[in-house]
Protein backbone atom coordinates (compact mmCIF):
# COMPACT_ATOMS: atom_id res chain seq x y z
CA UNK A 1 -0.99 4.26 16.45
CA UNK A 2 -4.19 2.83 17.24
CA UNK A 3 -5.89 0.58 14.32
CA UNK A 4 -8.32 -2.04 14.78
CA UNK A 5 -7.63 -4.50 11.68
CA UNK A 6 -9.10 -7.87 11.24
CA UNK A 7 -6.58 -10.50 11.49
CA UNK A 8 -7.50 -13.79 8.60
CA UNK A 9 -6.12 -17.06 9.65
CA UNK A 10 -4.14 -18.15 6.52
CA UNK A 11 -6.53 -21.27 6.24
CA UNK A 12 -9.07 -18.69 6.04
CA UNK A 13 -7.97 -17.19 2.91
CA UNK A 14 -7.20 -20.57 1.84
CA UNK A 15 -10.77 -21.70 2.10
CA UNK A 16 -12.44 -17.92 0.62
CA UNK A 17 -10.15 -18.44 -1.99
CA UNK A 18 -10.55 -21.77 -2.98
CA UNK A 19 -14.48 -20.65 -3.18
CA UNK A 20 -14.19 -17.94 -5.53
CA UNK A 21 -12.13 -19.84 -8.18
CA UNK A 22 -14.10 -22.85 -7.99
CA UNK A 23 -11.69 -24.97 -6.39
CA UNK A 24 -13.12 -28.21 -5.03
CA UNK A 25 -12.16 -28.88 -1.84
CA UNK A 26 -14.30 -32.76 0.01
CA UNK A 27 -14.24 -31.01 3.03
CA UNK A 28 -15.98 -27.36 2.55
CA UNK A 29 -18.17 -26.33 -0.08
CA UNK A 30 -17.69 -23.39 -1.91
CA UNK A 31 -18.17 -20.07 0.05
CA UNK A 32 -21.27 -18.65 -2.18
CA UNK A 33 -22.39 -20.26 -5.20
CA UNK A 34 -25.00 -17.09 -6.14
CA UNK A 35 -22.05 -14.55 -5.45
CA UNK A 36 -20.34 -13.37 -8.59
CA UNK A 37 -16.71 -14.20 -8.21
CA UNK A 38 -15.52 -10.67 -9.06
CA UNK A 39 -17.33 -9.36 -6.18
CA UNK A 40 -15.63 -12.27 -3.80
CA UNK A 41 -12.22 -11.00 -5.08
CA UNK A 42 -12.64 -7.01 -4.43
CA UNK A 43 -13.95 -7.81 -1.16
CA UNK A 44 -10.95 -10.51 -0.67
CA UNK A 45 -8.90 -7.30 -1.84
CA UNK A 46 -10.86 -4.92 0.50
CA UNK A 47 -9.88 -7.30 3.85
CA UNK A 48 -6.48 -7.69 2.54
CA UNK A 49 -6.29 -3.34 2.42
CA UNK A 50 -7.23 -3.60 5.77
CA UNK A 51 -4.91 -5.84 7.12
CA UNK A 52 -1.88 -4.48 5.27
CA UNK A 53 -3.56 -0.85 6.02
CA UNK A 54 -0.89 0.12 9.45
CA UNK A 55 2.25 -0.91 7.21
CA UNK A 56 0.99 1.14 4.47
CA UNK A 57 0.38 4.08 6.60
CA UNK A 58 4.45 3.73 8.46
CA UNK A 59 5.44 3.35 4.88
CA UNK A 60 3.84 7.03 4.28
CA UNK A 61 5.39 8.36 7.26
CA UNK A 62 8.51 7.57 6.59
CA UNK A 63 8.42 9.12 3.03
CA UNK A 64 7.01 12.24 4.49
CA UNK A 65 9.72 12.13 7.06
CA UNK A 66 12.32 12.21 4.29
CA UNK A 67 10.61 14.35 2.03
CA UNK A 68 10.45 17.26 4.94
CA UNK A 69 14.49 16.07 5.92
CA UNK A 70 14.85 16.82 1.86
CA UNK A 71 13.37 20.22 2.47
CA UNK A 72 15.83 21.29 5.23
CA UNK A 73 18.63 19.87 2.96
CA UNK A 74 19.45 17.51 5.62
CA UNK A 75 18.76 14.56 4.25
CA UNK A 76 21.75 11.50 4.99
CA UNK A 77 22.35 7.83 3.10
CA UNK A 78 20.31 5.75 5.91
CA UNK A 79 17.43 8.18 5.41
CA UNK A 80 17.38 8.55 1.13
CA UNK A 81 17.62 4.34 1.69
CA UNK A 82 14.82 3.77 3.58
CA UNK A 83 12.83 6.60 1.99
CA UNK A 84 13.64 4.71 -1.49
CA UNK A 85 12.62 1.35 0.10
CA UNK A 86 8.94 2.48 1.35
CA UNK A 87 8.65 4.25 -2.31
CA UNK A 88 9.39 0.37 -3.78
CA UNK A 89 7.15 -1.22 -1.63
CA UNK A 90 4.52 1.69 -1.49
CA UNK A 91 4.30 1.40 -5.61
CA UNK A 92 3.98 -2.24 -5.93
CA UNK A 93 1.21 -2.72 -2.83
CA UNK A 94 -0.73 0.24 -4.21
CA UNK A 95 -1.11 -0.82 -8.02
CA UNK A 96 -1.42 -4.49 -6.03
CA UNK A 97 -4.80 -2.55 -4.59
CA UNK A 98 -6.47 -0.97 -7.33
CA UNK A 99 -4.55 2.44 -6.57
CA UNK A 100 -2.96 2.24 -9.95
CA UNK A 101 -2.19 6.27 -9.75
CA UNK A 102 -1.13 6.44 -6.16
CA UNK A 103 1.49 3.62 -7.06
CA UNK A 104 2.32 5.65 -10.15
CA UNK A 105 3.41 8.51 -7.78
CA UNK A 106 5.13 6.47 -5.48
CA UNK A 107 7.24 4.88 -8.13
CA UNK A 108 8.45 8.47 -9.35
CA UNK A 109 9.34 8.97 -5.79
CA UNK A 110 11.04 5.62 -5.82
CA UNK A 111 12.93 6.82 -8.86
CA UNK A 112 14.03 10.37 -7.47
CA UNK A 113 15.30 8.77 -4.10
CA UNK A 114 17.51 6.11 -6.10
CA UNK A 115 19.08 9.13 -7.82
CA UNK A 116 18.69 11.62 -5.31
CA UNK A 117 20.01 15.02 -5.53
CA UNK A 118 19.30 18.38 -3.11
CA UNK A 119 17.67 20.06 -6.24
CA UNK A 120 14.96 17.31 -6.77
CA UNK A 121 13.82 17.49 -3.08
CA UNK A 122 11.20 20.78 -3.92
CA UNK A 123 9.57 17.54 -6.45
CA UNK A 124 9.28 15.04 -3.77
CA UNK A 125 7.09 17.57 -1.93
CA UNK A 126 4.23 18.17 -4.45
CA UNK A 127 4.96 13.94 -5.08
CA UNK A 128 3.74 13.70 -1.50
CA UNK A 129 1.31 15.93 -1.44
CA UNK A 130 -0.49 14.42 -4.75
CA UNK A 131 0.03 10.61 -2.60
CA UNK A 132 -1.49 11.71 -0.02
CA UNK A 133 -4.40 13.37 -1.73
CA UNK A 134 -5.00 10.00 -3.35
CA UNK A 135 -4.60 8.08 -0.37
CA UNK A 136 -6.82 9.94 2.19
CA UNK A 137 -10.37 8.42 1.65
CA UNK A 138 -8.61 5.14 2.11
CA UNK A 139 -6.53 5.54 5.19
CA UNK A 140 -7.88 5.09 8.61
CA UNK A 141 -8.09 8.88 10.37
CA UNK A 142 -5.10 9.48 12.54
C-alpha cells in the first residue's frame, strides 16, 4: 500500500486547535481571526481523514476478507473476531467523520459478526457492498 498522508505534530493540532476555539495562548496568536471557526474544524476534520485514511482502508479489507471467508462458509473464531473488531472501530471513526450512514452500515455489520451465524453471511455481502459504495469518493484509489 502506497499512501502519501500528512503527518501533524501533536503540538500542531494543539496550536490549530487552540485557534479555532478561541483559546488564548501568550505565545501564538490565534491561527485566523477572519476564518469562520466551522470552516477551521471541517478542515481540522478533513487532515485528520487523511491521516487516519490507511487504517481505515486495512479496516475495510479485513471486513471484506471475512465477508468473502463468510461466503465460502469458511469462516473461523479468529476471523468473525477481528472482522467484528474493524466493524466497532469502522462505525465509531466513520460517524466520528461526518459519514454518519457509512458508520450506520458498519455498525449492522458489527452487530451480525457479534452474533454470527452461516445464514447471515449472504447480508454481510450487500452490507459491504452498500460501505463501500459510500466510502469510494473518499478513499485514496488503490
Amino acid at each position: 500500500m502506497n499512501l502519501a498522508v500528512k503527518a501533524i505534530h501533536s503540538h500542531e493540532w494543539e496550536r490549530r486547535l487552540a485557534g479555532v476555539v478561541n483559546i488564548e495562548r501568550k505565545s501564538e496568536p490565534p491561527m485566523n481571526p477572519t476564518t469562520h471557526p466551522e470552516t477551521e474544524i471541517n478542515e481540522l476534520l478533513g487532515e485528520l481523514w487523511q491521516r487516519y485514511l490507511p487504517s481505515t482502508q486495512e479496516r475495510l479489507e479485513v471486513l471484506a476478507q471475512a465477508v468473502r471467508i463468510c461466503g465460502e462458509g469458511n469462516l473461523d473464531e479468529a476471523a468473525r473476531a477481528e472482522a467484528q473488531a474493524a466493524a466497532h472501530k469502522l462505525s465509531g471513526n466513520l460517524g466520528m467523520f461526518g459519514h454518519k450512514e457509512a458508520g450506520e452500515v458498519a455498525g449492522s455489520m458489527e452487530h451480525i459478526f457479534i452474533e454470527f451465524s452461516q445464514d447471515k453471511a449472504a447480508r454481510l455481502d450487500g452490507l459491504m457492498q452498500r460501505l463501500c459504495a459510500l466510502l469510494e469518493p473518499h478513499l485514496l484509489p488503490r
